[in-house]
Protein backbone atom coordinates (compact mmCIF):
# COMPACT_ATOMS: atom_id res chain seq x y z
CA UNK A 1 47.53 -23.27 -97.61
CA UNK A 2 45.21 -23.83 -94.46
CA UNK A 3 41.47 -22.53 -93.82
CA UNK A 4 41.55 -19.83 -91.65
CA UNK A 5 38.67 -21.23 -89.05
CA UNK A 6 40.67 -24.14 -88.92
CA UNK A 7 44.16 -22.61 -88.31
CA UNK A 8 42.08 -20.18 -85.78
CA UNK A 9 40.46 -23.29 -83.85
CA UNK A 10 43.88 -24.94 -83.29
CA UNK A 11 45.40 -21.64 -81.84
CA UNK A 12 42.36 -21.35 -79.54
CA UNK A 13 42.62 -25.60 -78.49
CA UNK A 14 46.51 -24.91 -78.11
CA UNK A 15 46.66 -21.61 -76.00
CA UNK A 16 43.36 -22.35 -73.80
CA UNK A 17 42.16 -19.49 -74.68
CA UNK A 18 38.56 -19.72 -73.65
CA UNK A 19 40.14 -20.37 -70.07
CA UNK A 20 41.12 -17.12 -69.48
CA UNK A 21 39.83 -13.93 -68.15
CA UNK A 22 41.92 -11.05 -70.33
CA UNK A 23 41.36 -7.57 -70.82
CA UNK A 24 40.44 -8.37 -74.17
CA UNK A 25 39.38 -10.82 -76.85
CA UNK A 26 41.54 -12.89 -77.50
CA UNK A 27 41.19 -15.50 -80.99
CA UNK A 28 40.20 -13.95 -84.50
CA UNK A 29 39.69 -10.11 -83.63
CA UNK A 30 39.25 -9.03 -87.73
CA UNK A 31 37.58 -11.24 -90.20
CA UNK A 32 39.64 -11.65 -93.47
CA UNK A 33 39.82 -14.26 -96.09
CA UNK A 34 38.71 -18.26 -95.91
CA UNK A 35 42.52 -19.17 -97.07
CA UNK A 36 45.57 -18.40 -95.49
CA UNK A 37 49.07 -18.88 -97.50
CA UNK A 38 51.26 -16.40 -95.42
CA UNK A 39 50.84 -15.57 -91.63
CA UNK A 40 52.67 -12.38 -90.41
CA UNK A 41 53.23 -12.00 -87.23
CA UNK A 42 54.74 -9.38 -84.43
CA UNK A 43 53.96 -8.12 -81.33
CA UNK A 44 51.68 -5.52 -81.64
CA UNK A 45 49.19 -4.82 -84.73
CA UNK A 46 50.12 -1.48 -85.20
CA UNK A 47 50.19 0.27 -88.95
CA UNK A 48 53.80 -0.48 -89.44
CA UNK A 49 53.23 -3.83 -89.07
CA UNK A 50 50.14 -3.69 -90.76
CA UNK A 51 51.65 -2.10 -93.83
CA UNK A 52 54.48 -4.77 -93.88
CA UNK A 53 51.48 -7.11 -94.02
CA UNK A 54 49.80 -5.31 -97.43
CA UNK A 55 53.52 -5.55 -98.67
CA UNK A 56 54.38 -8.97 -98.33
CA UNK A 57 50.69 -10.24 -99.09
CA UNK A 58 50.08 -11.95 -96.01
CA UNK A 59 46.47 -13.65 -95.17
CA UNK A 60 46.86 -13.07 -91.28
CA UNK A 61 48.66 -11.47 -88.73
CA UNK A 62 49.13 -12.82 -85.77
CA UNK A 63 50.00 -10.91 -82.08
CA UNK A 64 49.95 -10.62 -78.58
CA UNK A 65 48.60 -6.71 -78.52
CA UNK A 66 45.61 -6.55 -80.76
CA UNK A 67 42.98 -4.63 -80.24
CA UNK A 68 39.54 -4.04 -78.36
CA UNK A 69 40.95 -3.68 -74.94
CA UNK A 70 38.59 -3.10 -72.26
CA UNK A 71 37.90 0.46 -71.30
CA UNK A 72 38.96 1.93 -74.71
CA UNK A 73 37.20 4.11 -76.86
CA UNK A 74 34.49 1.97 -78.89
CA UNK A 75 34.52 4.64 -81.64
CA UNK A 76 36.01 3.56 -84.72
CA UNK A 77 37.63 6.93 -85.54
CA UNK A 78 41.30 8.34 -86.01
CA UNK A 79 44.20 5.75 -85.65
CA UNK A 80 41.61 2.69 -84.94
CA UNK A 81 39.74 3.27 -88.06
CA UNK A 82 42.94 3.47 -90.24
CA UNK A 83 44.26 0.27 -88.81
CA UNK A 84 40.90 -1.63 -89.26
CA UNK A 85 40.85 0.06 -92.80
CA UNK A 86 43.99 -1.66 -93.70
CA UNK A 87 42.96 -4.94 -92.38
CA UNK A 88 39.45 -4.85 -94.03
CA UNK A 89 40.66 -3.39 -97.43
CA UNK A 90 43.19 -6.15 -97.90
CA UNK A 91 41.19 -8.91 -96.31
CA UNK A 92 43.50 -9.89 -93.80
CA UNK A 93 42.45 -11.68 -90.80
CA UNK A 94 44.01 -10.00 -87.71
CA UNK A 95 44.60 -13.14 -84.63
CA UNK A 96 45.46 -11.74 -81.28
CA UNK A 97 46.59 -13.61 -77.94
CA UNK A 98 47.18 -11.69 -74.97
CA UNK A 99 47.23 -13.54 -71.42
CA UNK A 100 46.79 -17.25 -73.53
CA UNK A 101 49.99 -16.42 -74.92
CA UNK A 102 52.06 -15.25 -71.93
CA UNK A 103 50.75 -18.36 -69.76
CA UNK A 104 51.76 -21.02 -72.58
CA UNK A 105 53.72 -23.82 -71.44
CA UNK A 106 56.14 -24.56 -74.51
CA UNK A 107 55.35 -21.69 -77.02
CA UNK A 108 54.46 -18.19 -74.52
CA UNK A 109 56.19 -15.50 -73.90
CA UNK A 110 57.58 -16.27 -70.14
CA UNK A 111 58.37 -20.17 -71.79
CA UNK A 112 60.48 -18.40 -74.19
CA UNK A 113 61.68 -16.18 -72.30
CA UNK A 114 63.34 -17.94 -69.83
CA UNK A 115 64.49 -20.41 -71.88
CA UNK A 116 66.27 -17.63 -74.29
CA UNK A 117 68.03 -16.30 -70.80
CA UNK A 118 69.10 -19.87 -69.54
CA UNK A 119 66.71 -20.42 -66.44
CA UNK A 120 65.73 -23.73 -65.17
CA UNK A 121 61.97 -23.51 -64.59
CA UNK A 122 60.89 -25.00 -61.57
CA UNK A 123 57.03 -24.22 -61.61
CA UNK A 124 54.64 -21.06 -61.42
CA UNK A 125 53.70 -19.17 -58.15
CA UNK A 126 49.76 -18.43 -59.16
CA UNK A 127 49.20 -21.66 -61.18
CA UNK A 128 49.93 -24.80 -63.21
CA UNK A 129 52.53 -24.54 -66.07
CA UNK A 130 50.40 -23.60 -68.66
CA UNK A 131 48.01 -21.53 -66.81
CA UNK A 132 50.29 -19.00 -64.58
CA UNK A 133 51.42 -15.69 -65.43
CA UNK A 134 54.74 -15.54 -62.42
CA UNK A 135 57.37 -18.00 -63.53
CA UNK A 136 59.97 -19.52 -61.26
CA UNK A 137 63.38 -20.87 -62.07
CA UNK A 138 66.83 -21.06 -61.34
CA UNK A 139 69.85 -18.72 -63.33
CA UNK A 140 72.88 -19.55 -64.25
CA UNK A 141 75.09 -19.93 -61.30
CA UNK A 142 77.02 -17.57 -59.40
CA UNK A 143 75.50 -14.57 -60.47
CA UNK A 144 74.55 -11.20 -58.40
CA UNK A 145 72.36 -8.30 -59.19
CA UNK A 146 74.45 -6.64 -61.49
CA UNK A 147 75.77 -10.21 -62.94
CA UNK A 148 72.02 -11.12 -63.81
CA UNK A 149 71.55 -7.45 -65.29
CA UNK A 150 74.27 -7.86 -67.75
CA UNK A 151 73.16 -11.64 -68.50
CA UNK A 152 69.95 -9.99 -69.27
CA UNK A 153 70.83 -7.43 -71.34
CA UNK A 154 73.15 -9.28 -73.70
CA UNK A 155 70.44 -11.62 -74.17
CA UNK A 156 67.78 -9.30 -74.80
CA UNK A 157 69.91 -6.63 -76.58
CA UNK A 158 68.65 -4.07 -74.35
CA UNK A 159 70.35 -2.77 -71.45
CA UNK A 160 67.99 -3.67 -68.09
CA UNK A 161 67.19 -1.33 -65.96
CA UNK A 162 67.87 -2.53 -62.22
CA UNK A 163 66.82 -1.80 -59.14
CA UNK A 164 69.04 -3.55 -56.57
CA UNK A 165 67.93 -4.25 -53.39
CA UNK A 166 70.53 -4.20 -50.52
CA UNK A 167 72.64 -6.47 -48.82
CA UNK A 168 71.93 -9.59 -51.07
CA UNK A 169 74.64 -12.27 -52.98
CA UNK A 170 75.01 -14.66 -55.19
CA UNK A 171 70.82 -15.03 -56.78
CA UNK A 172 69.48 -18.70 -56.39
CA UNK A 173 65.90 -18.26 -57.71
CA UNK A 174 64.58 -15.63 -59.82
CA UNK A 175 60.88 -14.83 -60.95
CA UNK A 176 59.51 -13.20 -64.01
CA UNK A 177 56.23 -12.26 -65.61
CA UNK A 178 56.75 -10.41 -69.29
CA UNK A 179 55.24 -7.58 -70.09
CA UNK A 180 53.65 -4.74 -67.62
CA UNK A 181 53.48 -6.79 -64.50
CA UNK A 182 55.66 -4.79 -62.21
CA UNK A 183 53.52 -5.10 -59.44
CA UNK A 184 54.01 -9.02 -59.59
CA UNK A 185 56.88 -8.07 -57.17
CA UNK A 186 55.19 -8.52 -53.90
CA UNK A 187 53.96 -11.74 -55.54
CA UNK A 188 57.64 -12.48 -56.45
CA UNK A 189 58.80 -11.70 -53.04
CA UNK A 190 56.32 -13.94 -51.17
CA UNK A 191 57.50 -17.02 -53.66
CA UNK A 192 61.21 -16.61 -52.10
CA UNK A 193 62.93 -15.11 -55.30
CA UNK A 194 65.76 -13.26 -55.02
CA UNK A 195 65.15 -11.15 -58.14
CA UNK A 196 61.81 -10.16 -60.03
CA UNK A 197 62.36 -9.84 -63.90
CA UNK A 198 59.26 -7.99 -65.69
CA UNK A 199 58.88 -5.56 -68.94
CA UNK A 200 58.07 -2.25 -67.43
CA UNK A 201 58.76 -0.34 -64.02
CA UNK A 202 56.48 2.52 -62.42
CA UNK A 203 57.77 4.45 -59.65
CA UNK A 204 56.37 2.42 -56.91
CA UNK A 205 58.34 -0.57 -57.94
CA UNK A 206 61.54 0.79 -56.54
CA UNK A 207 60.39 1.46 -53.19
CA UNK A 208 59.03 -2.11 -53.11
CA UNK A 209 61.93 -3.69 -54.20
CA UNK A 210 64.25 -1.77 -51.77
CA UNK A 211 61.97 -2.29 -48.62
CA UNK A 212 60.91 -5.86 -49.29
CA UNK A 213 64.77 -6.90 -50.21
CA UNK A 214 64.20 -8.49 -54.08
CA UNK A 215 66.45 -6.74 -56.67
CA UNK A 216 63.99 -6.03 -59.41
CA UNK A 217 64.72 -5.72 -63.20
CA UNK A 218 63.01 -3.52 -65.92
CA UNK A 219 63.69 -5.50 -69.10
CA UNK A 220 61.45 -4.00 -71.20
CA UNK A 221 57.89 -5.00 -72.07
CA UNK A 222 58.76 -5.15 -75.98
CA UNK A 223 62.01 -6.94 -75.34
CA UNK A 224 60.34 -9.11 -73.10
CA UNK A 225 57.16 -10.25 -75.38
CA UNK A 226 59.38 -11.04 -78.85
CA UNK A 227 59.36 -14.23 -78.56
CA UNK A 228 56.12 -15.86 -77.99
CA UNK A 229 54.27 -14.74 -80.90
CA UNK A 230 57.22 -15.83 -83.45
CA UNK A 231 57.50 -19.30 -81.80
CA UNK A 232 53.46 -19.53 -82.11
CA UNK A 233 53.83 -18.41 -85.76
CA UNK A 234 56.83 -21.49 -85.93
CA UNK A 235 54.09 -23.64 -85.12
CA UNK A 236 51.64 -22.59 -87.05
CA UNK A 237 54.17 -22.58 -90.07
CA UNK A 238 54.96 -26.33 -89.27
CA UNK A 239 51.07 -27.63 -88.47
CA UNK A 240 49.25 -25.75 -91.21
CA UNK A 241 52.24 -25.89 -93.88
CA UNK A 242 51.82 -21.81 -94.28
CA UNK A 243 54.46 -19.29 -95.04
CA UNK A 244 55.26 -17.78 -91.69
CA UNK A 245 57.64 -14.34 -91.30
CA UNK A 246 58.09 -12.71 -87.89
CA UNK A 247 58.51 -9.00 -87.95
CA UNK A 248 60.16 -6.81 -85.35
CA UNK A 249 58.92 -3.10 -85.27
CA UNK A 250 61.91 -1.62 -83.05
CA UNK A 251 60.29 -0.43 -79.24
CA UNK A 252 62.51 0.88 -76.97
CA UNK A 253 59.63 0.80 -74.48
């Protein structure tokens, strides 16, 4: 059992939080309970997940998409009022880290990411470890754009989508930013990758990735985000001496 401003503190000393401009608030977005036993976590606080939460009792849930974005609605009415209903009628705390969470050196998303698909990280191209969102690394040797897509999907369990870019071999460095940052790939391209790895594609990304010569790969912005959340619920787990359970609400998106 841990007190939730103190479990809530150590996220926000641990992630950075404060340093960060989001689109967002990122830290304790819904008020519940003093004590936490059982911390739920996922990737995005929608009812299903919610509803697992009521059903297994949990005292917090913990995500990367909360809510309170900037630019949406401020009425609390329809879908936003049932899923801060739920929250409010059980008690539970709702914890949400967006940009903190991708940026992460050991625990966020593009940490755990390319560690899960077997990249050697050699630094960020807009930052510090621990404070950039565009990762750069190395793949597993030998591999061209369709090799990497396959690698990808097998580890992901989601077929990529790629766009390959002509006349390029063998990939020797490879960027990625989880999540909807297609339009890292100019970014990407300046750094000297070969290949841009992100969550989502719009239909601009193809023509950049064809003209500027970087094979780009649509991943999945679900598939892409899974694992920093659960790792940061590992550590709460360990730290705080909780019960932690990661949930996966299937997204093909």
């Amino acid at each position: 059992m841990a007190e939730r401003d103190a479990l809530v503190a150590a996220c926000d000393r641990l992630l950075a939080a404060e340093g960060f401009k989001d689109y967002t608030v990122n830290g304790l977005q819904v008020e519940g309970r003093g004590e936490v036993r059982r911390v739920l976590s996922g990737v995005t606080a929608s009812q299903e997940l919610l509803d697992e939460a009521v059903a297994w009792q949990a005292d917090l849930v913990l995500v990367h998409h909360g809510y309170f974005w900037k630019n949406e609605p401020v009425a609390i009415t329809g879908m936003k009022r049932r899923r801060l209903q739920t929250l409010l009628a059980h008690d539970i705390s709702l914890l949400a880290y967006h940009l903190p969470l991708d940026a992460h050196a050991e625990l966020g998303n593009n940490a755990e990411l390319g560690r899960r698909l077997g990249f050697a990280v050699t630094g960020c191209a807009d930052g510090e470890l621990g404070e950039g969102l565009l990762w750069l690394g190395t793949p597993p040797g030998g591999l061209d754009a369709s090799g990497l897509a396959n690698h990808v999907s097998e580890r992901l369990g989601r077929e990529a989508l790629l766009v390959e870019a002509p006349g390029k071999g063998a990939i020797e460095r490879v960027a990625w930013c989880t999540g909807g940052a297609q339009d890292m790939i100019t970014a990407a391209w300046e750094a000297g990758a070969d290949a841009f790895i992100s969550g989502e594609i719009s239909e601009r990304t193809t023509h950049l990735a064809r003209e500027l010569g970087i094979h780009f790969l649509c991943a999945g912005h679900h598939a892409t985000e899974r694992d920093g959340v659960r790792a940061l619920g590992e550590w709460l787990a360990d730290e705080f001496a909780v019960e932690h359970r990661f949930v996966d609400i299937d997204n093909p998106a």
